[in-house]
PDB file of N, CA and C in Angstrom:
ATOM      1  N   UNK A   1       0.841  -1.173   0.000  1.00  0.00           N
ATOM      2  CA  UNK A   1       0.000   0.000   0.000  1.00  0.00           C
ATOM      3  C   UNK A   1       0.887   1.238   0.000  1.00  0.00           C
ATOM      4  N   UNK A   2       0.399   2.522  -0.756  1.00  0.00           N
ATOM      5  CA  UNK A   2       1.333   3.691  -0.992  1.00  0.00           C
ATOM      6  C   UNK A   2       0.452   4.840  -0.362  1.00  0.00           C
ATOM      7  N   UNK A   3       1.135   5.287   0.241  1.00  0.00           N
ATOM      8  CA  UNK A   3       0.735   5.953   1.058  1.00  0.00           C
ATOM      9  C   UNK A   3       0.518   7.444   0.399  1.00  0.00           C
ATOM     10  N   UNK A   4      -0.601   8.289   0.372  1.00  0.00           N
ATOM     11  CA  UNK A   4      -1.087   9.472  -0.024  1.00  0.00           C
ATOM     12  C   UNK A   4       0.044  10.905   0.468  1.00  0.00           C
ATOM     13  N   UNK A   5       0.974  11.303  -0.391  1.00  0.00           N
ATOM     14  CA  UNK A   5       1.829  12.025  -0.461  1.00  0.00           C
ATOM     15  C   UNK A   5       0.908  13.530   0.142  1.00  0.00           C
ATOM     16  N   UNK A   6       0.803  14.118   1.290  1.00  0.00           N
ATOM     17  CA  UNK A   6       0.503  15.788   1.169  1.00  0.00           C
ATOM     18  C   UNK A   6       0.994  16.697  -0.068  1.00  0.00           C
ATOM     19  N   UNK A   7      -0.378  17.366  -0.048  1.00  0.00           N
ATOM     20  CA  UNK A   7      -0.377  18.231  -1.163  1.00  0.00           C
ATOM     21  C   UNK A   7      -0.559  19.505  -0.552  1.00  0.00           C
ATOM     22  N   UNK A   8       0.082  20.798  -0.949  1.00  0.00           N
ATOM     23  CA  UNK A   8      -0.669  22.090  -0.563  1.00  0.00           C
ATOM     24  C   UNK A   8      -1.108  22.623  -1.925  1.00  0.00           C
ATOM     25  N   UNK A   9      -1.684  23.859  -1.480  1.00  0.00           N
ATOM     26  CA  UNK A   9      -2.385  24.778  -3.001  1.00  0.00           C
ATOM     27  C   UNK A   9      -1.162  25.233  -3.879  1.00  0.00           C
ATOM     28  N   UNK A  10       0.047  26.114  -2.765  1.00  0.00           N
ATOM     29  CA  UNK A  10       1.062  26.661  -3.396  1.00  0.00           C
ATOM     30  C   UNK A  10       1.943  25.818  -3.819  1.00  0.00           C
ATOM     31  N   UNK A  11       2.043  24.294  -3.282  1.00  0.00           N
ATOM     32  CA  UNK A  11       3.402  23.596  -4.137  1.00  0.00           C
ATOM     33  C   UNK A  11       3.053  22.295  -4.126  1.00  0.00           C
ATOM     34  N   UNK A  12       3.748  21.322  -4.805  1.00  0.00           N
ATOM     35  CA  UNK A  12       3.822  20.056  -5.515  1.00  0.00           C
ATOM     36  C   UNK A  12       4.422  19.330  -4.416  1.00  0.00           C
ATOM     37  N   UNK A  13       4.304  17.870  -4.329  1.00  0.00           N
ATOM     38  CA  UNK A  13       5.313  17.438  -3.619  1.00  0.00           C
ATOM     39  C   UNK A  13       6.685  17.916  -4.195  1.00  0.00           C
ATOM     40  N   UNK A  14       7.434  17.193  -3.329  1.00  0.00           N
ATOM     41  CA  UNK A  14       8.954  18.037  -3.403  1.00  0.00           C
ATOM     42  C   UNK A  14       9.465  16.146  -4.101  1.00  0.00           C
ATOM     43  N   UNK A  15      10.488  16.352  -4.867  1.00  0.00           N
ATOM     44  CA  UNK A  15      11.636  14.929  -5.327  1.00  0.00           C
ATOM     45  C   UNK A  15      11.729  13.547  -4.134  1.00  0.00           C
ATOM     46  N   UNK A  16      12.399  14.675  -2.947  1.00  0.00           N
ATOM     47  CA  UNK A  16      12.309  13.704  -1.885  1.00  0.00           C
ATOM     48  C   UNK A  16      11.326  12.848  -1.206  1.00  0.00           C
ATOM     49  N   UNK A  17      10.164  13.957  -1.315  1.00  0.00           N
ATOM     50  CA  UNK A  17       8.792  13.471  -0.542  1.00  0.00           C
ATOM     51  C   UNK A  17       8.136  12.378  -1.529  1.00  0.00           C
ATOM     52  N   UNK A  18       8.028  12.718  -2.998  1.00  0.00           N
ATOM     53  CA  UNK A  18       7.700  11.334  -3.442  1.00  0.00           C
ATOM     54  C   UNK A  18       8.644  10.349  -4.364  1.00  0.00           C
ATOM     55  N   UNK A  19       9.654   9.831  -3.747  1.00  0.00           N
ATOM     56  CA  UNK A  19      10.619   8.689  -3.976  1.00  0.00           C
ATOM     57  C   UNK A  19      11.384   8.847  -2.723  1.00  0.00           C
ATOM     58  N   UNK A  20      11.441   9.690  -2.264  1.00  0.00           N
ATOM     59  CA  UNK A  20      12.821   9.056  -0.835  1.00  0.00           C
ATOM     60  C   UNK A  20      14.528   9.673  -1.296  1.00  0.00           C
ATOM     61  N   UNK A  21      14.498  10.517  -2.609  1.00  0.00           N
ATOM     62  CA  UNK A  21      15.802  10.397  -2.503  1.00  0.00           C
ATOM     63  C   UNK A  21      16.126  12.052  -2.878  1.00  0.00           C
ATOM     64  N   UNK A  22      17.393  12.876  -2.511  1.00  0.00           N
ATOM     65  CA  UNK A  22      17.081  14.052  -2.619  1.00  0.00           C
ATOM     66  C   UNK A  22      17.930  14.158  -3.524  1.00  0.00           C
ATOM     67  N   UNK A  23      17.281  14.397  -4.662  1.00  0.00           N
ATOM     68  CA  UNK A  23      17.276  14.900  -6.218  1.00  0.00           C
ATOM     69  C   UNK A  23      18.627  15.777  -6.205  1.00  0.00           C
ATOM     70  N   UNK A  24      18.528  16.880  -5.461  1.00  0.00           N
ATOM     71  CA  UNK A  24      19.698  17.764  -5.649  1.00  0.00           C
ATOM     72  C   UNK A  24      21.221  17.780  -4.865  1.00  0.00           C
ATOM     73  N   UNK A  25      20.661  16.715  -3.754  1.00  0.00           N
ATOM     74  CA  UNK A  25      21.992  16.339  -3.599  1.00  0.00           C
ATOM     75  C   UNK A  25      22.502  15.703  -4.617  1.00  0.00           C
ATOM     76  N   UNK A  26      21.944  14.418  -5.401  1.00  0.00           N
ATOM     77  CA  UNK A  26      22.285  13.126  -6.227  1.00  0.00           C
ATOM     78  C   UNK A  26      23.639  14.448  -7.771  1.00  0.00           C
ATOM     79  N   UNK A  27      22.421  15.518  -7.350  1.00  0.00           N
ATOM     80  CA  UNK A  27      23.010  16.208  -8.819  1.00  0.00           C
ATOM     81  C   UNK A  27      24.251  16.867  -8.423  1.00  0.00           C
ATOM     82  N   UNK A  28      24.128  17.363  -6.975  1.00  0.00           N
ATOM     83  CA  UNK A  28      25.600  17.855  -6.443  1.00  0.00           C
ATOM     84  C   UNK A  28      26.760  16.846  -6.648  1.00  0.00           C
ATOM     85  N   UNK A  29      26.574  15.694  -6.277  1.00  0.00           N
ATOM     86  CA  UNK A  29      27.357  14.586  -6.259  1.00  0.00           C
ATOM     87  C   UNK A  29      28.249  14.411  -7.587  1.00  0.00           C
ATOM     88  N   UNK A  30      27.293  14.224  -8.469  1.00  0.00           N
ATOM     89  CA  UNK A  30      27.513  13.960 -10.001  1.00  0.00           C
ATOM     90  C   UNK A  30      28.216  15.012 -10.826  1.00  0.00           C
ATOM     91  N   UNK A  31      27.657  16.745  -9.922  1.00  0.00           N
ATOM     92  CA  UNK A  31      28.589  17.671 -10.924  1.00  0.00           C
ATOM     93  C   UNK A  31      29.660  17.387 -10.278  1.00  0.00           C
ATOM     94  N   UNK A  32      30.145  17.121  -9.045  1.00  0.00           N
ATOM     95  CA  UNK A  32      31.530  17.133  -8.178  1.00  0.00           C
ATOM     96  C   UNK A  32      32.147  16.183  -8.711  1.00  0.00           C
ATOM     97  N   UNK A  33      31.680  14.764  -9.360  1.00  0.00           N
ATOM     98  CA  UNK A  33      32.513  14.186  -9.674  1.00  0.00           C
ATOM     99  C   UNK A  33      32.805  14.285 -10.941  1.00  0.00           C
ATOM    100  N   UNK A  34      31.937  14.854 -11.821  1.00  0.00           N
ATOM    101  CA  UNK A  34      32.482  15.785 -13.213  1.00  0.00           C
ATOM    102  C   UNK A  34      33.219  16.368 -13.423  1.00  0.00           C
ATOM    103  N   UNK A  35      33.437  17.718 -12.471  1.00  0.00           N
ATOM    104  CA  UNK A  35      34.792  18.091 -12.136  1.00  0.00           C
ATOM    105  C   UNK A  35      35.887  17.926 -11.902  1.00  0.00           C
ATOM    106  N   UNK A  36      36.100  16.577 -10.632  1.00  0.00           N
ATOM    107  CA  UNK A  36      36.742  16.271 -10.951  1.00  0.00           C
ATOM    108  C   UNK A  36      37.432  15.750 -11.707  1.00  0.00           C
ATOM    109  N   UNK A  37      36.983  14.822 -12.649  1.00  0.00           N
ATOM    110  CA  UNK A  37      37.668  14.067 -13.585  1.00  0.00           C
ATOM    111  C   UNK A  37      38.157  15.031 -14.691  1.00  0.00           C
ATOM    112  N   UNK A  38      36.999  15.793 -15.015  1.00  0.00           N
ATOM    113  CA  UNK A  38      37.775  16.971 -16.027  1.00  0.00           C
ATOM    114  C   UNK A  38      38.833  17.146 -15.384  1.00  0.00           C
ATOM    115  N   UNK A  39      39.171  18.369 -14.031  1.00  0.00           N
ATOM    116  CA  UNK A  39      40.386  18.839 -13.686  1.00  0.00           C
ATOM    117  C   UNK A  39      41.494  17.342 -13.654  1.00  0.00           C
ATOM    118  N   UNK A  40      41.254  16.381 -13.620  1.00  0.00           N
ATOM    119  CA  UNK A  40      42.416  14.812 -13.745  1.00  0.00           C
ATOM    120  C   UNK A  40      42.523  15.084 -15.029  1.00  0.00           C
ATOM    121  N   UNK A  41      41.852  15.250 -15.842  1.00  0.00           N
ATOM    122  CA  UNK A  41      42.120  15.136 -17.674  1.00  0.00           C
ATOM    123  C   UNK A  41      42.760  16.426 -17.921  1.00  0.00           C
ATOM    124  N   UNK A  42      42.361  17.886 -17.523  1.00  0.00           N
ATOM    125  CA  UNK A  42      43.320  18.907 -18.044  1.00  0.00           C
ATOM    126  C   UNK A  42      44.689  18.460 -17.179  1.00  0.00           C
ATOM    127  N   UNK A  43      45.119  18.012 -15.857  1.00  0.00           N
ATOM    128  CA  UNK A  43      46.322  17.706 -15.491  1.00  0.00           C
ATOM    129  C   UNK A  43      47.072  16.727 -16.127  1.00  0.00           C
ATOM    130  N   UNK A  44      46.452  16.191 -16.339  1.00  0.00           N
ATOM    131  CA  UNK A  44      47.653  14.675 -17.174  1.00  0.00           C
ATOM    132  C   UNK A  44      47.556  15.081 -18.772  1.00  0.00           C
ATOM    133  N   UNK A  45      46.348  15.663 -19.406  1.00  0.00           N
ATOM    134  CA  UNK A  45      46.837  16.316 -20.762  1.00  0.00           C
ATOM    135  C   UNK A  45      46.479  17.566 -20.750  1.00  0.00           C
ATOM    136  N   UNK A  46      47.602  18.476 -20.262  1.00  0.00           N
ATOM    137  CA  UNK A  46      47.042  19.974 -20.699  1.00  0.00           C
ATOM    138  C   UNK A  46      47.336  19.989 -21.908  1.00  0.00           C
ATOM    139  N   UNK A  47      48.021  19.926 -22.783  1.00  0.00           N
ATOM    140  CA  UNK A  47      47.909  19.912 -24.136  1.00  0.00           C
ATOM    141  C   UNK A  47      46.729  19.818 -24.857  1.00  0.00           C
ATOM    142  N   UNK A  48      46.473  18.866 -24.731  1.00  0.00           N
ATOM    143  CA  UNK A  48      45.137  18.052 -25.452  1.00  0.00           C
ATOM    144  C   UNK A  48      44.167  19.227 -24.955  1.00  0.00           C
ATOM    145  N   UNK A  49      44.022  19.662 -23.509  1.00  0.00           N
ATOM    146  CA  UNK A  49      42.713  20.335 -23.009  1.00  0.00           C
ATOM    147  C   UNK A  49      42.835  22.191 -23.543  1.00  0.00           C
ATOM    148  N   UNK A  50      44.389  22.470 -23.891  1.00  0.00           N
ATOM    149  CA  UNK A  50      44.346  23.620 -24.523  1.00  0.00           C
ATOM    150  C   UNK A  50      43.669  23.586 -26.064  1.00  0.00           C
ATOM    151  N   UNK A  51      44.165  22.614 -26.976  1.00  0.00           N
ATOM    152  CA  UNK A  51      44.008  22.273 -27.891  1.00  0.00           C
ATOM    153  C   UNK A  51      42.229  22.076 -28.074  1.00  0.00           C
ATOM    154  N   UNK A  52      41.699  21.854 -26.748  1.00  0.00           N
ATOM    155  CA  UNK A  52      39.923  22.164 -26.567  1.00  0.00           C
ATOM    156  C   UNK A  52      39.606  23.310 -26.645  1.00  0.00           C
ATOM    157  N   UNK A  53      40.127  23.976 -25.792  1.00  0.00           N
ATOM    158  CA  UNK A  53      39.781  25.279 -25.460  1.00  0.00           C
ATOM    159  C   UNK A  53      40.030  26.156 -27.017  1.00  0.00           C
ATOM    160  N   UNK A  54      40.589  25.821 -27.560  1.00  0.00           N
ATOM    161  CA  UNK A  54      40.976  26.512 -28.832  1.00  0.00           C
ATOM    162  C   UNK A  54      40.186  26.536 -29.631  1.00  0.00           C
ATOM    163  N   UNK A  55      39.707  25.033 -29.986  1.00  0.00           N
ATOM    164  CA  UNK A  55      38.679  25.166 -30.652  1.00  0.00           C
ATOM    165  C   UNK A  55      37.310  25.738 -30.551  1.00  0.00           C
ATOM    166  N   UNK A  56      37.259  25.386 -29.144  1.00  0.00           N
ATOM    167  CA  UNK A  56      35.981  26.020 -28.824  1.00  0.00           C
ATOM    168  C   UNK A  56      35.774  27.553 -29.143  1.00  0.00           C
ATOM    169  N   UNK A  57      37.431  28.146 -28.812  1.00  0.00           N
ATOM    170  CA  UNK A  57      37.198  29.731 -29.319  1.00  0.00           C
ATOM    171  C   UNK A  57      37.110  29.607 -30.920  1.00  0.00           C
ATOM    172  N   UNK A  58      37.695  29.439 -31.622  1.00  0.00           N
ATOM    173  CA  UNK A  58      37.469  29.018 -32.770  1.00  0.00           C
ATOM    174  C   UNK A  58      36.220  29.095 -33.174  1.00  0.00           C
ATOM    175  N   UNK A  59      35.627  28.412 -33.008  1.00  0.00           N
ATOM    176  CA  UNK A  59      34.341  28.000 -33.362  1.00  0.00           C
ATOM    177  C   UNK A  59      33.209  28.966 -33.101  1.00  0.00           C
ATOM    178  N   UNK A  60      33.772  29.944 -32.015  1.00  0.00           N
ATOM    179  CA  UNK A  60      32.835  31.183 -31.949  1.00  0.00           C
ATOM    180  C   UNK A  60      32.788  32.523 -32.784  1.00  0.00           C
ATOM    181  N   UNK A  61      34.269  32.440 -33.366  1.00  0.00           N
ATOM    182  CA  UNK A  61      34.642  33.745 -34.370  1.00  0.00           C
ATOM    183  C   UNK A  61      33.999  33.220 -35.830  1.00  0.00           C
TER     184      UNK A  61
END
């Protein structure tokens, strides 16, 4: 049996309230470990990651 989530007029349930898991931590988590791995990839190839950045300017002119 599932139990009837509270509702108000002004808002929706919230991520957490209906599944149990908090949405924006999960996304904090995931950009932090995005980051990191980028900043591991510009350290072991800055070359390669300038050679990004270049293009990317590139590609805007």
């Amino acid at each position: 049996m599932v139990a009837a989530l509270p509702v108000t007029a002004d808002a929706a349930p919230t991520a957490v309230a209906a599944t149990g898991l908090d949405v924006e931590a999960i996304e904090s988590r995931v950009e932090r470990s995005l980051v990191k791995k980028v900043r591991r990839l510009i350290d072991d190839f800055p070359e390669r990651a300038l050679d990004v950045v270049r293009g990317w300017i590139a590609e805007d002119r």
